[in-house]
C-alpha atoms as a PDB file:
ATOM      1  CA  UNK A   1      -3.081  11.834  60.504  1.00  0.00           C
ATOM      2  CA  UNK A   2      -6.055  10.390  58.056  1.00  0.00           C
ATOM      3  CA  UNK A   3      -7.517  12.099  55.528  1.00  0.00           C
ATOM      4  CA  UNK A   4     -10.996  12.466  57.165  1.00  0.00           C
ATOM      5  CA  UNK A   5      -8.759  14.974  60.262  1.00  0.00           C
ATOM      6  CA  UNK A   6      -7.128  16.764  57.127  1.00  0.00           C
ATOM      7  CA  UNK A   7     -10.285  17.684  55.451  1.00  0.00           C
ATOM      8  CA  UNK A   8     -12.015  18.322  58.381  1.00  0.00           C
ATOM      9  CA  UNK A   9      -8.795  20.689  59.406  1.00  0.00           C
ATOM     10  CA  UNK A  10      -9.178  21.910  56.004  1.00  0.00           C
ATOM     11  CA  UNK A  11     -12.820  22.721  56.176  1.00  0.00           C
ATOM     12  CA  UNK A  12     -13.027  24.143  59.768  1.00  0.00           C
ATOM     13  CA  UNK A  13     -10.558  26.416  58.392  1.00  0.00           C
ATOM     14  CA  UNK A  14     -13.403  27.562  55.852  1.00  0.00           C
ATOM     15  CA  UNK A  15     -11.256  25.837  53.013  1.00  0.00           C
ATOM     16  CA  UNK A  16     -13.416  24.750  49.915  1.00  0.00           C
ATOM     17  CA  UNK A  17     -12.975  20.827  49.970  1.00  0.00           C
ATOM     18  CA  UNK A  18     -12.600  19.917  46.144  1.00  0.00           C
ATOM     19  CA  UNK A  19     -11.748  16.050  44.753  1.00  0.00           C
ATOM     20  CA  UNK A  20      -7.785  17.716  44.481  1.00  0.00           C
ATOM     21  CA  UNK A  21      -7.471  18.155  47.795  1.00  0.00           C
ATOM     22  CA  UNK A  22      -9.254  15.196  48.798  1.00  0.00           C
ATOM     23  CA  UNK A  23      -7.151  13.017  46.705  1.00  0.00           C
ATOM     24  CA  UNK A  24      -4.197  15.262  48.333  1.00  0.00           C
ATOM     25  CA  UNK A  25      -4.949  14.173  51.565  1.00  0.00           C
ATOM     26  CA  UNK A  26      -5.449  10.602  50.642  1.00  0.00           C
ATOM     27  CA  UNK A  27      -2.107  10.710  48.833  1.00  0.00           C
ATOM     28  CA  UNK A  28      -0.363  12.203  52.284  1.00  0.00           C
ATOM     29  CA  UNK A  29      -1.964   9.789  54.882  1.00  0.00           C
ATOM     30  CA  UNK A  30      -1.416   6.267  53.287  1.00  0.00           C
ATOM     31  CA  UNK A  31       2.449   7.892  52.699  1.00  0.00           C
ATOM     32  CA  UNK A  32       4.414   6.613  55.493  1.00  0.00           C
ATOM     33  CA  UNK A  33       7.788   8.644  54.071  1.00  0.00           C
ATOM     34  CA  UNK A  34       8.237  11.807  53.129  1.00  0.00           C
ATOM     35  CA  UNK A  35       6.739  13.424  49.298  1.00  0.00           C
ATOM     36  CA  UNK A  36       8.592  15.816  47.545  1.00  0.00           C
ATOM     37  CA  UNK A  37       6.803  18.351  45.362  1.00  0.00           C
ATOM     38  CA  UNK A  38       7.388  15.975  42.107  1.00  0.00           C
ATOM     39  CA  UNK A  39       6.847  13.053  44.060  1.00  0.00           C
ATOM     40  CA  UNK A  40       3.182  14.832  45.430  1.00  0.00           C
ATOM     41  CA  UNK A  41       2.850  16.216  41.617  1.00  0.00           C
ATOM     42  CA  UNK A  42       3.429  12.400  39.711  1.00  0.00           C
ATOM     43  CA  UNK A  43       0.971  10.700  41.850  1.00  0.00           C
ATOM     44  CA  UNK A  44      -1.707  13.853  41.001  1.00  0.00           C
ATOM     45  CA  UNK A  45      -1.382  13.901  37.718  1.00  0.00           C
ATOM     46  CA  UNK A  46      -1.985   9.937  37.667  1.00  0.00           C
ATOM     47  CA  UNK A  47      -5.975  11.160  38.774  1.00  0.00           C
ATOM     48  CA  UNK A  48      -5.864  14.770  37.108  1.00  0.00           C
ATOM     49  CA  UNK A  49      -5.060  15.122  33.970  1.00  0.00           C
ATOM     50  CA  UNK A  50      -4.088  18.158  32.693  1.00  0.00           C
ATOM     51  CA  UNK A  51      -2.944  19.305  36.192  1.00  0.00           C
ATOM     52  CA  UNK A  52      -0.542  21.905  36.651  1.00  0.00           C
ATOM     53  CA  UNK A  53       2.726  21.775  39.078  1.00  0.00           C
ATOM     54  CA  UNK A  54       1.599  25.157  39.829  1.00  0.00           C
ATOM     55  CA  UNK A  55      -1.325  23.673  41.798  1.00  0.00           C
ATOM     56  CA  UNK A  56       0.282  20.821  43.220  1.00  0.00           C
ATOM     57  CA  UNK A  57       2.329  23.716  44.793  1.00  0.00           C
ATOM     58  CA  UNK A  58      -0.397  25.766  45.754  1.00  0.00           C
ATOM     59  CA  UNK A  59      -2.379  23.545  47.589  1.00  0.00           C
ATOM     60  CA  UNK A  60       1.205  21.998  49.096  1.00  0.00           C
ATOM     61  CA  UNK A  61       1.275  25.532  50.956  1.00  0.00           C
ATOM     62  CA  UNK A  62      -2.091  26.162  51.685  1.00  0.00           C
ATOM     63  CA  UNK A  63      -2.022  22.487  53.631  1.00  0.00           C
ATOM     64  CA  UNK A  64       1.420  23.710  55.122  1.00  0.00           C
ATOM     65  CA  UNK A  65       0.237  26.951  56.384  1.00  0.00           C
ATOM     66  CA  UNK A  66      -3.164  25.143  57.757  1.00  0.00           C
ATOM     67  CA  UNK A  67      -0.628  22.732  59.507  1.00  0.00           C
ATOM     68  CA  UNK A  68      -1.915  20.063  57.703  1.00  0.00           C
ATOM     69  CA  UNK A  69       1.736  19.275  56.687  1.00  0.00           C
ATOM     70  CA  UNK A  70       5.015  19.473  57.362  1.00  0.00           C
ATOM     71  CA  UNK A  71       8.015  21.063  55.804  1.00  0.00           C
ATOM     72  CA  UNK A  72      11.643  18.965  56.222  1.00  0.00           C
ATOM     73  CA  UNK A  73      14.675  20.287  54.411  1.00  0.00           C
ATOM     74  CA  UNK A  74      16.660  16.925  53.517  1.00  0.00           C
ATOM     75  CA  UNK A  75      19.828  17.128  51.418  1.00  0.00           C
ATOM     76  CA  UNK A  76      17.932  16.766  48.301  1.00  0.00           C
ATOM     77  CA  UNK A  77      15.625  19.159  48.209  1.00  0.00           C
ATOM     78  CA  UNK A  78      11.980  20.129  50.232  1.00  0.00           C
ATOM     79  CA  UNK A  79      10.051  17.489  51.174  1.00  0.00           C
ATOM     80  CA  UNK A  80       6.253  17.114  53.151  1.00  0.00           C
ATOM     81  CA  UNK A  81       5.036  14.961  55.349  1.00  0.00           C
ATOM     82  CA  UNK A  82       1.589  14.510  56.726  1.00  0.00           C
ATOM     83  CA  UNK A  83       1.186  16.845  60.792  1.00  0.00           C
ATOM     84  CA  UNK A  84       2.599  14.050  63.421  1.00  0.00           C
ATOM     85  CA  UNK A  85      -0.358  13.755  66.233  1.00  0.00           C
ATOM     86  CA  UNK A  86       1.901  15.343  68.567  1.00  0.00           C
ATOM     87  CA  UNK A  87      -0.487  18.317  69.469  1.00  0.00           C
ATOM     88  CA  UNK A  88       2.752  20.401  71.582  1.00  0.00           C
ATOM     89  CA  UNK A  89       5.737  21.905  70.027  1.00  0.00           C
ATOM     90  CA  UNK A  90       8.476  19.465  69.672  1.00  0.00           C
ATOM     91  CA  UNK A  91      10.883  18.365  67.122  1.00  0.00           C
ATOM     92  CA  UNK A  92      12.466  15.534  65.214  1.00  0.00           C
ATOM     93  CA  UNK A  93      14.798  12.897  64.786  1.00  0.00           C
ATOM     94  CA  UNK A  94      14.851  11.579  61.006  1.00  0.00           C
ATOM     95  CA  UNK A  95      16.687   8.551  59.314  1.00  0.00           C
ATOM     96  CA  UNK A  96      18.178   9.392  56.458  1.00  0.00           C
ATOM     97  CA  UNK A  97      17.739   5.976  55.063  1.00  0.00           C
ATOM     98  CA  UNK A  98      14.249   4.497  55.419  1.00  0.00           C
ATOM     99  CA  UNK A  99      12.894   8.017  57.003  1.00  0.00           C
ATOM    100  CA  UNK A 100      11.861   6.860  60.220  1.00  0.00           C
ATOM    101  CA  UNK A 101      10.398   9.910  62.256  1.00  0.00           C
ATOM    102  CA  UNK A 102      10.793   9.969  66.000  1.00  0.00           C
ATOM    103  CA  UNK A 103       9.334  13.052  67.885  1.00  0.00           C
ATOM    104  CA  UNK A 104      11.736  14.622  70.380  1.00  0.00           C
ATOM    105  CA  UNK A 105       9.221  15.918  73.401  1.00  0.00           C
ATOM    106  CA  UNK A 106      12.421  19.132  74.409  1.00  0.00           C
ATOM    107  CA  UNK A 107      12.587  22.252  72.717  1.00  0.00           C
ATOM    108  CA  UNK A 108      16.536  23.497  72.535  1.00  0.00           C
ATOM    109  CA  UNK A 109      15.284  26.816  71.731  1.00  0.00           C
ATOM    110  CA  UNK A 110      15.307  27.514  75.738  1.00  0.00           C
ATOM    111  CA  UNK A 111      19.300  26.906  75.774  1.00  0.00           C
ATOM    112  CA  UNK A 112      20.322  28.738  72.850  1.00  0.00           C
ATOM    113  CA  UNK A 113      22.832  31.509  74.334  1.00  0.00           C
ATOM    114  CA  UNK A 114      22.771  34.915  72.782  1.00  0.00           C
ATOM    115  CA  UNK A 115      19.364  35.873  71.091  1.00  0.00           C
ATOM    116  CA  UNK A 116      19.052  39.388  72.334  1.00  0.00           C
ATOM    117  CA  UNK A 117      15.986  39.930  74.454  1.00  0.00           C
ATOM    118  CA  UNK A 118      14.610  42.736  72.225  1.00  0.00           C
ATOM    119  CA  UNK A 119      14.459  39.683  68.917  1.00  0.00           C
ATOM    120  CA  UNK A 120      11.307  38.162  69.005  1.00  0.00           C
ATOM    121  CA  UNK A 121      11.012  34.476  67.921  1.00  0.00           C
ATOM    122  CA  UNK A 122       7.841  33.448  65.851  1.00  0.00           C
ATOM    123  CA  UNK A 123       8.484  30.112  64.632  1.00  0.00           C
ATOM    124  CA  UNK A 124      11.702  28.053  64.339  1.00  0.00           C
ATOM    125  CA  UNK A 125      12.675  24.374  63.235  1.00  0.00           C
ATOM    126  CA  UNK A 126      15.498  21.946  64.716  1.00  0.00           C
ATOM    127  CA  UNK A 127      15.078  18.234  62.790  1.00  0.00           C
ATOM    128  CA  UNK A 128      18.074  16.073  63.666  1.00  0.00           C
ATOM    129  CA  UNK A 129      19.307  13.606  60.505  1.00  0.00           C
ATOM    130  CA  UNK A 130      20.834  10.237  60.712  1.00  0.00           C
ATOM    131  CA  UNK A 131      20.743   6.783  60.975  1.00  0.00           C
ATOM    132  CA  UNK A 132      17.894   4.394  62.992  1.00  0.00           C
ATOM    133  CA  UNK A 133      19.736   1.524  65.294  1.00  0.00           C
ATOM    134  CA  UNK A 134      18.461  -0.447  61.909  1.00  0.00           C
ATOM    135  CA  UNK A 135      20.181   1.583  59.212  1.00  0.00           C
ATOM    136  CA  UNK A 136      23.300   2.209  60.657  1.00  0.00           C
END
């Protein structure tokens, strides 16, 4: 995703587009791996000075919940990536070593045996780590 679809995202959403976020969505769309908060937070405060983890993290979840970004768990912690294009729900398979994404177009969700009928799903997450044919 470029910067230019996550402000617009941003502003359609009625969002207040400042120079932070801007630079935040520059930062996420030239990123071809995935930023952890310190790693999003270092290459802010390069620009900002004076600027608070606090608001790194702020704006991390505002551009979350606007599905801007992306939330991965990895073994070391949170980390965000810029929204794939993939407009449908799907999921992902990531390489633990250089981070290469590949979108998996099948939901599991359908199979899973034994969610009662009266449980109602809102959102869920399946990410499958590894190795790329490359890394291995």
């Amino acid at each position: 995703m470029t910067s230019e679809e996550m402000i617009k995202m941003l502003a359609n959403k009625g969002l207040r587009i400042t120079e932070q976020r801007k630079t935040l969505a520059n930062i996420f769309a030239e990123s071809e791996g995935y930023l952890s908060p310190k790693d999003v937070y270092e290459q802010m405060s390069s620009y900002y000075s004076g600027l608070s983890f606090d608001t790194v993290y702020r704006n991390l979840r505002i551009l979350l919940e606007m599905n801007v970004i992306e939330q991965f768990v990895f073994e070391d912690g949170i980390k965000f990536k810029a929204h794939c294009h993939e407009n449908i729900h799907h999921h992902h398979l990531i390489c633990l070593e250089c981070e290469k994404t590949v979108s998996i177009m099948f939901c599991p969700m359908k199979q899973v045996p034994g969610i009662p009928e009266t449980f109602q799903v809102i959102n869920h997450k399946f990410e499958v780590y590894g190795y790329c044919e490359a890394c291995k």
